[in-house]
N, C-alpha and C. Protein backbone atom coordinates (compact mmCIF):
# COMPACT_ATOMS: atom_id res chain seq x y z
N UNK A 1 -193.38 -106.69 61.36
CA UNK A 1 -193.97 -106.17 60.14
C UNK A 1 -192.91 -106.16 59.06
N UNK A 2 -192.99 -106.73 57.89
CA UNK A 2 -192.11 -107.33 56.55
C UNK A 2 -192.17 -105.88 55.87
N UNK A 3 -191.42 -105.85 55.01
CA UNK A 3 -191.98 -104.76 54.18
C UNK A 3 -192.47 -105.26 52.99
N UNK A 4 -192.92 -104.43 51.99
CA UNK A 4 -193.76 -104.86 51.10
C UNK A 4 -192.99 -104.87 50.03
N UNK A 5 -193.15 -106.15 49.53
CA UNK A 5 -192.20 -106.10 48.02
C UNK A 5 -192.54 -105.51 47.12
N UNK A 6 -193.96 -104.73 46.98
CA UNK A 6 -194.70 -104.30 46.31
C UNK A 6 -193.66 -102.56 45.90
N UNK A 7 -192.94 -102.33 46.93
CA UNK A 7 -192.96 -100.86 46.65
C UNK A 7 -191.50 -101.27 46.72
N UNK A 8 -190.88 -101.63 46.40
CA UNK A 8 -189.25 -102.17 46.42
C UNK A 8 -188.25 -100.70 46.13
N UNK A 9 -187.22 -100.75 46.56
CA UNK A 9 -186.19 -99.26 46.61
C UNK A 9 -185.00 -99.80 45.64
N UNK A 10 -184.61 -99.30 44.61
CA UNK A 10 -183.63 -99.82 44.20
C UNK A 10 -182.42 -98.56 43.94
N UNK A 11 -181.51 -98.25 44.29
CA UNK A 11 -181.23 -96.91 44.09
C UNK A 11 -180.02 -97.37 43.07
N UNK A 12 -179.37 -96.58 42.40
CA UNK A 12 -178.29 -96.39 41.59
C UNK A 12 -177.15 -95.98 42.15
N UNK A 13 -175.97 -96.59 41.99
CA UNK A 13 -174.81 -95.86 42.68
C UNK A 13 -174.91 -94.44 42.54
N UNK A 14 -174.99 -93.93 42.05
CA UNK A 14 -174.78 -92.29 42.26
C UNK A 14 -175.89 -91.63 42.82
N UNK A 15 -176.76 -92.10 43.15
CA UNK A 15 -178.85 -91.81 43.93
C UNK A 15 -177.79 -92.42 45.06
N UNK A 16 -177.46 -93.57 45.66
CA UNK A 16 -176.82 -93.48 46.79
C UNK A 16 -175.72 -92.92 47.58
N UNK A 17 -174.69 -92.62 46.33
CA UNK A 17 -173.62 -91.18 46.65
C UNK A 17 -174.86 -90.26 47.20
N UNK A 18 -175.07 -89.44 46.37
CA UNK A 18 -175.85 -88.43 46.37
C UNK A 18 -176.15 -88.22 47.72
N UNK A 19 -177.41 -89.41 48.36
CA UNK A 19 -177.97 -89.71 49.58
C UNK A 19 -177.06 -89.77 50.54
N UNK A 20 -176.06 -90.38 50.51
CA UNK A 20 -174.92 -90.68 51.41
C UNK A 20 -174.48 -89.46 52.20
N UNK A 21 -174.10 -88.24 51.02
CA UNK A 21 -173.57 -87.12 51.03
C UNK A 21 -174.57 -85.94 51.91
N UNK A 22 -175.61 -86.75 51.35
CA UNK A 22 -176.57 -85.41 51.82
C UNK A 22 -176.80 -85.63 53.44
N UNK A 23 -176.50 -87.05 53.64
CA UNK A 23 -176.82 -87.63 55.38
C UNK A 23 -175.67 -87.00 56.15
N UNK A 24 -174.60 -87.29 55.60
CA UNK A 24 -173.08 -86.66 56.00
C UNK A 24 -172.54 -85.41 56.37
N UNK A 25 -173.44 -84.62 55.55
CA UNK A 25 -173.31 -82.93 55.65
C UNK A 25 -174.53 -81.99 56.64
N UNK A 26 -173.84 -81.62 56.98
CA UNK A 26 -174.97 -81.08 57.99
C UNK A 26 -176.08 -79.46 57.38
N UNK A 27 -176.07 -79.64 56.23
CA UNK A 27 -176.56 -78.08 55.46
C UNK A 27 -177.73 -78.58 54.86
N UNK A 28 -178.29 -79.75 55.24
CA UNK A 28 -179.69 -80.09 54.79
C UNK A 28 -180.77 -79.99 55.59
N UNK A 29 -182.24 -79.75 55.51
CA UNK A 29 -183.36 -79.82 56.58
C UNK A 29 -182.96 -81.64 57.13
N UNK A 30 -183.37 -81.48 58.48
CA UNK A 30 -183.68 -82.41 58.67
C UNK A 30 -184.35 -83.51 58.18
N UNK A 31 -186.01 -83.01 57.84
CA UNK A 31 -186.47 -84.01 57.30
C UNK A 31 -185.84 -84.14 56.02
N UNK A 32 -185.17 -84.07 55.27
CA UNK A 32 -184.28 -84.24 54.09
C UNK A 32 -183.60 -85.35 54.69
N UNK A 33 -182.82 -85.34 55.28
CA UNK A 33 -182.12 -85.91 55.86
C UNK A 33 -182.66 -87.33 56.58
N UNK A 34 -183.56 -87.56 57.07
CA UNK A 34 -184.44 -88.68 57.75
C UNK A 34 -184.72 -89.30 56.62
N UNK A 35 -185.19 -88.83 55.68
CA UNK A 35 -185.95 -89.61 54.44
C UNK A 35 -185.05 -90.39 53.78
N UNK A 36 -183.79 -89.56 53.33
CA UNK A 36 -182.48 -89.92 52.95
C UNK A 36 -181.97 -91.26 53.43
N UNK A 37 -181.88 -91.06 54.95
CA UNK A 37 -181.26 -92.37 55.83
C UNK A 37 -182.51 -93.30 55.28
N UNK A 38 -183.49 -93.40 54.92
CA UNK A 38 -184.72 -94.63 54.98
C UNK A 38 -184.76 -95.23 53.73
N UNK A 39 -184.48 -94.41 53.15
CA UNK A 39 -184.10 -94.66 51.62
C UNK A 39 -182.95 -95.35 51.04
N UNK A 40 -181.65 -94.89 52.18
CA UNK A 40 -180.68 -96.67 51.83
C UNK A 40 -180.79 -97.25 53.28
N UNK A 41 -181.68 -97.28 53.90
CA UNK A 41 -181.75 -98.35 55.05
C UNK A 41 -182.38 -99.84 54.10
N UNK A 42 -183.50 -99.04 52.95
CA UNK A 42 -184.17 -100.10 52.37
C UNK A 42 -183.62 -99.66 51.07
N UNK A 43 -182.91 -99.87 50.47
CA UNK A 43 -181.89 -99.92 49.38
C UNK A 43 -181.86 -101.45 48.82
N UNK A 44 -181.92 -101.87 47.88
CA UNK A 44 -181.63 -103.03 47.30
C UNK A 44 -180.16 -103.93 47.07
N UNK A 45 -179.63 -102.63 46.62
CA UNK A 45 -178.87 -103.22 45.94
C UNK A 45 -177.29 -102.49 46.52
N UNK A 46 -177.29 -102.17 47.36
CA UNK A 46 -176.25 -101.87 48.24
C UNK A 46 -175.52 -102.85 47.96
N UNK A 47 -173.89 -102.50 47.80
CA UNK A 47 -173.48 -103.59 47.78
C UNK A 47 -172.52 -104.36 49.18
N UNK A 48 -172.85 -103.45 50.06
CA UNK A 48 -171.94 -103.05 51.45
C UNK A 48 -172.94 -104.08 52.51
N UNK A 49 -174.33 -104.17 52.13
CA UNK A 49 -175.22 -104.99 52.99
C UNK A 49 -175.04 -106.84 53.00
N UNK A 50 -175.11 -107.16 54.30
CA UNK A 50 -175.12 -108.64 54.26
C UNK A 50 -176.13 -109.15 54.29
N UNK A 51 -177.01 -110.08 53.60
CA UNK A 51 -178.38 -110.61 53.53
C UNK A 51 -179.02 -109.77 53.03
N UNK A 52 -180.49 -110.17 53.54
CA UNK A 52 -181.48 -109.05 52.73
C UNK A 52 -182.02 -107.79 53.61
N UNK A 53 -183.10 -107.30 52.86
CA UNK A 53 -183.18 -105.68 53.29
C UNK A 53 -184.27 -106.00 54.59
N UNK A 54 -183.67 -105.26 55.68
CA UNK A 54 -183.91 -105.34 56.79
C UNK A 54 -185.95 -104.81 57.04
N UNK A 55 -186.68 -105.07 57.88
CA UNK A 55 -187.90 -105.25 57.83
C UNK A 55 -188.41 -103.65 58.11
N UNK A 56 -189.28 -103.16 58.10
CA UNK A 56 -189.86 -101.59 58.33
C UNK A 56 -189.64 -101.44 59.74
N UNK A 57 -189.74 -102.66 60.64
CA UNK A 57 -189.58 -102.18 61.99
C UNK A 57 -188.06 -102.01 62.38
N UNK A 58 -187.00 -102.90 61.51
CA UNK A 58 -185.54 -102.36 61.96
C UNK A 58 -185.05 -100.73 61.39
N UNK A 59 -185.50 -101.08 60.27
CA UNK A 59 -185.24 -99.59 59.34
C UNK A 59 -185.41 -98.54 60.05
N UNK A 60 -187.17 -98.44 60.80
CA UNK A 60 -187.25 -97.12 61.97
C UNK A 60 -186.70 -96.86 62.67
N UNK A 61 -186.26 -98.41 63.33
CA UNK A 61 -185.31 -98.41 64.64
C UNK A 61 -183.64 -97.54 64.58
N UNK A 62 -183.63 -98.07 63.48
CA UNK A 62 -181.71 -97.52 62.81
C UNK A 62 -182.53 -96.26 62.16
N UNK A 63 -183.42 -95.56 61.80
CA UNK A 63 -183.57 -94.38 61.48
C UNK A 63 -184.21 -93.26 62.52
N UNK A 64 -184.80 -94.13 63.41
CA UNK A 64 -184.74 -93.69 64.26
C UNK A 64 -186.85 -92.52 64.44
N UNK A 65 -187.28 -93.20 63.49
CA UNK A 65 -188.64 -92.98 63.15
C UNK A 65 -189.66 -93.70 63.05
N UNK A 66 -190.92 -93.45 63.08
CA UNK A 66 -191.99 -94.46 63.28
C UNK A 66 -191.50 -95.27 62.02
N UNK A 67 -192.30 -96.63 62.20
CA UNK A 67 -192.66 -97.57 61.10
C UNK A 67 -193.72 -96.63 60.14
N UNK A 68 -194.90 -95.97 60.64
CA UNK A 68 -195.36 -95.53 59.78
C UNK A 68 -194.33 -94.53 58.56
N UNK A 69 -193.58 -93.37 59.61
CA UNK A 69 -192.53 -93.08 58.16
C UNK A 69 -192.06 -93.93 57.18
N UNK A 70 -191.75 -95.11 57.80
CA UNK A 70 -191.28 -95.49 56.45
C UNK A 70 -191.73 -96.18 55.49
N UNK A 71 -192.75 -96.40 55.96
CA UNK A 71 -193.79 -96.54 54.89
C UNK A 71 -194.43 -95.71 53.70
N UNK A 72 -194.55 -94.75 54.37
CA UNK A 72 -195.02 -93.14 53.52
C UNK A 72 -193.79 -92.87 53.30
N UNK A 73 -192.08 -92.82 53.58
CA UNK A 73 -191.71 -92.62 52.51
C UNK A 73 -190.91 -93.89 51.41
N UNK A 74 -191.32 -94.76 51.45
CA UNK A 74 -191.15 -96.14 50.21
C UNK A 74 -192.11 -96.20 49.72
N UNK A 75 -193.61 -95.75 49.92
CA UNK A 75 -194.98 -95.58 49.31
C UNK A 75 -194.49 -94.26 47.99
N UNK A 76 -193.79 -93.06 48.83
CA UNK A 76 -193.61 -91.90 48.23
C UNK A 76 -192.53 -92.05 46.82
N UNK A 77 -191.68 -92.92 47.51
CA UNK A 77 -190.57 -93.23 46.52
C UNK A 77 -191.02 -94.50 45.64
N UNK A 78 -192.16 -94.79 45.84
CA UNK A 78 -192.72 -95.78 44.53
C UNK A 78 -193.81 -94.87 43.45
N UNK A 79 -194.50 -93.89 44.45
CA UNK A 79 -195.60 -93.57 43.46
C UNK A 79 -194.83 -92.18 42.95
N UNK A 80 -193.37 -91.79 43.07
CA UNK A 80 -192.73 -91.02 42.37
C UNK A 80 -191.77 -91.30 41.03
N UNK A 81 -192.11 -92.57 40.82
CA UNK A 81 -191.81 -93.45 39.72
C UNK A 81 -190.28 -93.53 39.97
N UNK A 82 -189.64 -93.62 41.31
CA UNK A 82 -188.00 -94.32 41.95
C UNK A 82 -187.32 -92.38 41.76
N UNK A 83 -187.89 -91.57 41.73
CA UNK A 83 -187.24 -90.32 41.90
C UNK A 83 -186.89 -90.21 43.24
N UNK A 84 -185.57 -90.59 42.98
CA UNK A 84 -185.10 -89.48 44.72
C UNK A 84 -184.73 -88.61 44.94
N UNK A 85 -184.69 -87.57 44.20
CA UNK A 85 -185.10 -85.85 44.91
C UNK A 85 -186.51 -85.59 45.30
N UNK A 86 -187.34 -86.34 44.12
CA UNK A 86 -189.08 -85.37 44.42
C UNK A 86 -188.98 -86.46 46.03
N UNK A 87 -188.91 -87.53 46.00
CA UNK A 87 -188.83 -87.94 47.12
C UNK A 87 -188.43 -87.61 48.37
N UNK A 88 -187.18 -86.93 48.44
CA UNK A 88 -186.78 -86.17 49.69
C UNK A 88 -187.02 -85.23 49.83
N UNK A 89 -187.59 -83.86 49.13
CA UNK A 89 -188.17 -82.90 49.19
C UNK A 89 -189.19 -82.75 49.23
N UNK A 90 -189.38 -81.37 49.72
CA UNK A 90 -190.97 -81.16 50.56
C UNK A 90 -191.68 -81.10 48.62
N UNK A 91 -192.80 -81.63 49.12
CA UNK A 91 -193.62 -80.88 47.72
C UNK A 91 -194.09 -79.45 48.07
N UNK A 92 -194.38 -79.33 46.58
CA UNK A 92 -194.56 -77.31 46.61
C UNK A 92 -195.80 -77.39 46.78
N UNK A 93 -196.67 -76.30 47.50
CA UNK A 93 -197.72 -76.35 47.41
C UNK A 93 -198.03 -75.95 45.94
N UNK A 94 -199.90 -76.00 45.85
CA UNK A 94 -200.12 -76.00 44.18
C UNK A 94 -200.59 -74.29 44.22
N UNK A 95 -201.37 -74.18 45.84
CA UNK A 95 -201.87 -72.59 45.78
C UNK A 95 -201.75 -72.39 47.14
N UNK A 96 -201.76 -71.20 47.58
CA UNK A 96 -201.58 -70.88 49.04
C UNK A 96 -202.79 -70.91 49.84
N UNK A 97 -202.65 -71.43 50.81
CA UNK A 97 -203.88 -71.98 52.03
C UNK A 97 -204.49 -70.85 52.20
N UNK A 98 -204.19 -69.78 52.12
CA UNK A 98 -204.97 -68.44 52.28
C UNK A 98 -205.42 -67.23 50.85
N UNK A 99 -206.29 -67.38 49.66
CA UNK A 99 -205.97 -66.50 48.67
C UNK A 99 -205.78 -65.15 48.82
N UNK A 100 -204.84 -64.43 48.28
CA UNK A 100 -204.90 -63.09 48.63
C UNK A 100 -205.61 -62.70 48.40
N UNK A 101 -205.89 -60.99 48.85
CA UNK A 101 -207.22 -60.04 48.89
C UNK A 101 -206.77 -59.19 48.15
N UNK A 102 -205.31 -58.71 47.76
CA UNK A 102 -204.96 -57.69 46.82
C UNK A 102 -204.17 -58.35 45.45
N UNK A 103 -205.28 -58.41 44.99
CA UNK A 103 -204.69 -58.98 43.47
C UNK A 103 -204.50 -58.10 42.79
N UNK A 104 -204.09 -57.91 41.36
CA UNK A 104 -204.12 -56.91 40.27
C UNK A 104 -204.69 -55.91 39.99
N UNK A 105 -206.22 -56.48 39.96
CA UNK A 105 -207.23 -55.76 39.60
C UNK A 105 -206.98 -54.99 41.00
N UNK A 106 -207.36 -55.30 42.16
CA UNK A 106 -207.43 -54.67 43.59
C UNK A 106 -206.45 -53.20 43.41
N UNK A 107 -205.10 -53.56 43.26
CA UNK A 107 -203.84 -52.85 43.01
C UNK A 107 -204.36 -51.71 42.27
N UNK A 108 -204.37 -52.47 41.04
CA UNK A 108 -204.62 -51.15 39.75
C UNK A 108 -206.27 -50.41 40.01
N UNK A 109 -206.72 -50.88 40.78
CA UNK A 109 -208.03 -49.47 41.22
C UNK A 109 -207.81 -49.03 42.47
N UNK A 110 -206.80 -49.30 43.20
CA UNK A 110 -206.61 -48.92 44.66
C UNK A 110 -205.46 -47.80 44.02
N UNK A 111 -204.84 -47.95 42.98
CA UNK A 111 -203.61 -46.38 42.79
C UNK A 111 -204.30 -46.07 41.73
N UNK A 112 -205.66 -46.21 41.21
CA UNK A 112 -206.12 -45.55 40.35
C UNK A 112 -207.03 -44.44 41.39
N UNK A 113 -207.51 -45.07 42.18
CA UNK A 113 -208.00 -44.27 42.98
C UNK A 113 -207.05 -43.00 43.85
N UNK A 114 -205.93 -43.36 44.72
CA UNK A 114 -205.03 -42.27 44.86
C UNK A 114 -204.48 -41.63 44.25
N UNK A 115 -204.46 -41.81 42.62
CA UNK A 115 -204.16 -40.71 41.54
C UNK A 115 -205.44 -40.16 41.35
N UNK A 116 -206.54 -40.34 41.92
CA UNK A 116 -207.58 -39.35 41.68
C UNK A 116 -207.72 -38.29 42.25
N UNK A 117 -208.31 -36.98 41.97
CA UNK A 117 -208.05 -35.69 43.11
C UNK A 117 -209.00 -36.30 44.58
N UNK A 118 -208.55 -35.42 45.38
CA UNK A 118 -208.55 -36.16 46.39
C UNK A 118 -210.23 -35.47 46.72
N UNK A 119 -211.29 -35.77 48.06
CA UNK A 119 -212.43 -35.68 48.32
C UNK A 119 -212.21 -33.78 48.61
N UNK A 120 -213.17 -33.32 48.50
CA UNK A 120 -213.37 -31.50 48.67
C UNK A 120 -213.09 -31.64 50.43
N UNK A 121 -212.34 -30.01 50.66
CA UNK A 121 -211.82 -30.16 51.58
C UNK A 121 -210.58 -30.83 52.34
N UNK A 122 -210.02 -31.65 51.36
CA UNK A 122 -208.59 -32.17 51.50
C UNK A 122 -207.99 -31.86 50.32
N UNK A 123 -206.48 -31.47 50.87
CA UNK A 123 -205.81 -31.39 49.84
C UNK A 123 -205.05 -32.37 49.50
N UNK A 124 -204.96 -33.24 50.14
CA UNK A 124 -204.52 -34.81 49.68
C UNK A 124 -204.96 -35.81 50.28
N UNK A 125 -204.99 -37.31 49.81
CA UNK A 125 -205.27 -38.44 50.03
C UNK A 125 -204.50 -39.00 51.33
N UNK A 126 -205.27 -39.11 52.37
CA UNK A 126 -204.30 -40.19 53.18
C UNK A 126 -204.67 -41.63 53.62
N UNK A 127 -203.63 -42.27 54.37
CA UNK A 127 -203.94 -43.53 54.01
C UNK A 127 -205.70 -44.26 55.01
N UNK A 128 -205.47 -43.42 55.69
CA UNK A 128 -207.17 -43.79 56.47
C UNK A 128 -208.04 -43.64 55.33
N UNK A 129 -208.08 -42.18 54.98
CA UNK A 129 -208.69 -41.32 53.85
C UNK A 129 -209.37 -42.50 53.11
N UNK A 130 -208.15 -42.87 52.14
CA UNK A 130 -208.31 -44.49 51.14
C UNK A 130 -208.84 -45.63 51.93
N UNK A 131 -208.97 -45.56 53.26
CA UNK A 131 -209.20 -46.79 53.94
C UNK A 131 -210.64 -46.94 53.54
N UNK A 132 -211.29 -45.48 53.82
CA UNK A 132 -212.94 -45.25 54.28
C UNK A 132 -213.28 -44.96 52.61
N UNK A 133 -212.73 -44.73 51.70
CA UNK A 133 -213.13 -44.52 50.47
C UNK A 133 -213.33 -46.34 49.82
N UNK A 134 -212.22 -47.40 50.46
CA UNK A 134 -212.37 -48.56 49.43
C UNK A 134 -213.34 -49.21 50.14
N UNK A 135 -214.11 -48.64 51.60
CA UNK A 135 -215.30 -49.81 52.18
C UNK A 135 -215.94 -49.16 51.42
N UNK A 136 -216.02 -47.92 50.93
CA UNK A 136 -217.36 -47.24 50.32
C UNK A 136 -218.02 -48.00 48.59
N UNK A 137 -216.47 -48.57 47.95
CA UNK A 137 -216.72 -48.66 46.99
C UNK A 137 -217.19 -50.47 47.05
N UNK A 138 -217.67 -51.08 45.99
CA UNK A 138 -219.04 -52.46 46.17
C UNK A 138 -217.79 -53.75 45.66
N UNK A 139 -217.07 -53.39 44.40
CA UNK A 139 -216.56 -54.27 43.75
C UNK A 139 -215.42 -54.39 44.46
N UNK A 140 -214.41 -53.79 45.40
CA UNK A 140 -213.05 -54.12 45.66
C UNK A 140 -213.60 -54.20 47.22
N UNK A 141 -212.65 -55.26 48.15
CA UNK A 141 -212.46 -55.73 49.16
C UNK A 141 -212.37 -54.75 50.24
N UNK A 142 -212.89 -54.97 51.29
CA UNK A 142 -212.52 -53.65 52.47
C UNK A 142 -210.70 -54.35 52.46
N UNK A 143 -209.57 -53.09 52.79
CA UNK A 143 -208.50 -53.04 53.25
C UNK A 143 -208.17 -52.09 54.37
N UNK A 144 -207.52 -52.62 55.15
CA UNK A 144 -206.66 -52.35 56.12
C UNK A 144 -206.01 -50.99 55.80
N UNK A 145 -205.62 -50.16 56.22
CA UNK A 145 -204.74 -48.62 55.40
C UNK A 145 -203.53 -48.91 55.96
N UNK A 146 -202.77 -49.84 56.60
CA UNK A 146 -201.57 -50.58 56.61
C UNK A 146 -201.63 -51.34 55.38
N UNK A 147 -202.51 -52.13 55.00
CA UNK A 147 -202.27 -53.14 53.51
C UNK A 147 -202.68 -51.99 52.54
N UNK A 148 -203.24 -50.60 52.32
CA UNK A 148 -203.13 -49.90 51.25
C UNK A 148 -201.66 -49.03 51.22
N UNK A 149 -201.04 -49.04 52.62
CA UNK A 149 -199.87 -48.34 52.46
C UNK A 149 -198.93 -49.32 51.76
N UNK A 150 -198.79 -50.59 52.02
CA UNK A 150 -198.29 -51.40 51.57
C UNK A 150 -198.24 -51.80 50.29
N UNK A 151 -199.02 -51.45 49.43
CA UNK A 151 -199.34 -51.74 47.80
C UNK A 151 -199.65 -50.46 47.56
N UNK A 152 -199.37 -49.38 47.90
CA UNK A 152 -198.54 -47.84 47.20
C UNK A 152 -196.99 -47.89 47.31
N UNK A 153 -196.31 -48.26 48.92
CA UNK A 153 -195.31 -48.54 48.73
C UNK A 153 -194.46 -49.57 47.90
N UNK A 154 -195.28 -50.76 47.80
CA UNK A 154 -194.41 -51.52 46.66
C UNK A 154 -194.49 -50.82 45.55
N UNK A 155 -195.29 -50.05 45.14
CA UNK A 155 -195.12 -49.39 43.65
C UNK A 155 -194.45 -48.22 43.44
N UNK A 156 -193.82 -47.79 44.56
CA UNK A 156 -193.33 -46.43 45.43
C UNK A 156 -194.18 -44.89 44.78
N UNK A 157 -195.51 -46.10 45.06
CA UNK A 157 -196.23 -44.30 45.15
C UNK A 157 -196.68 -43.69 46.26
N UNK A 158 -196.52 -42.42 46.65
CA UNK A 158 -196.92 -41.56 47.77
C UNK A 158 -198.32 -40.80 47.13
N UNK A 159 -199.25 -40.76 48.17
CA UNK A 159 -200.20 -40.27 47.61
C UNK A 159 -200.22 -38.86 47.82
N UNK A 160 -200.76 -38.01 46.36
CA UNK A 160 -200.45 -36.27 46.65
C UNK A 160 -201.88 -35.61 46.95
């Protein structure tokens, strides 16, 4: 399997310092590091290489990863317009796989509520107390009275 001229690697002496350095030192993630090595395995313009740039199946072999890696990452390092940081780094996610349940609004009526006097017959709020008061209420989320202790304590309020 050839590689594709289509997605060609051309790095800059200092994109290959850079890379070099980062393979060399041991204070990088791994996969940092794998991507790195694939990235001057298929290098252009090396000037240290004899002939031309070796095929996707040697590259894995000397990197020591599927052919598919290196495909996805010379695919990655083409459709990143030749950036090699966004390239070796993880992308950020855009939002978290799980949305939280205590947002702002949640927050600011969950200690609006424990600054309220507390139900007749108690003389203060506790955290069960608030547990069975926020299933009662329609608009805010049932919580846990571990996750309401938890968002009084980040605000370091104790309920009186």
């Amino acid at each position: 399997m050839s590689r594709t001229k289509s997605r060609p690697v051309a790095l800059s002496p200092a994109e290959r310092q850079l890379l070099t350095a980062l393979t060399r030192t041991g204070a990088h993630p791994a996969q940092q590091v794998r991507r790195a090595r694939i990235l001057l395995e298929l290098d252009e313009n090396n000037p240290r290489r004899e002939g031309r740039v070796p095929t996707q199946a040697v590259v894995a072999e000397r990197a020591g990863v599927a052919v598919d890696t290196v495909v996805k990452v010379s695919k990655a390092y083409a459709g990143r317009g030749g950036d090699v940081a966004a390239t070796i780094t993880r992308k950020k996610r855009a939002t978290p796989p799980v949305a939280p349940t205590v947002t702002g609004e949640v927050e600011a009526r969950l200690i609006a509520l424990a600054c309220s006097a507390p139900p007749e017959g108690r003389d203060r709020w506790s955290l069960r107390l608030l547990e069975k008061h926020v299933a009662l209420i329609e608009d805010i989320p049932d919580l846990d009275h571990s996750t309401i202790g938890r968002v009084l304590k980040k605000r370091n309020f104790a309920p009186t």
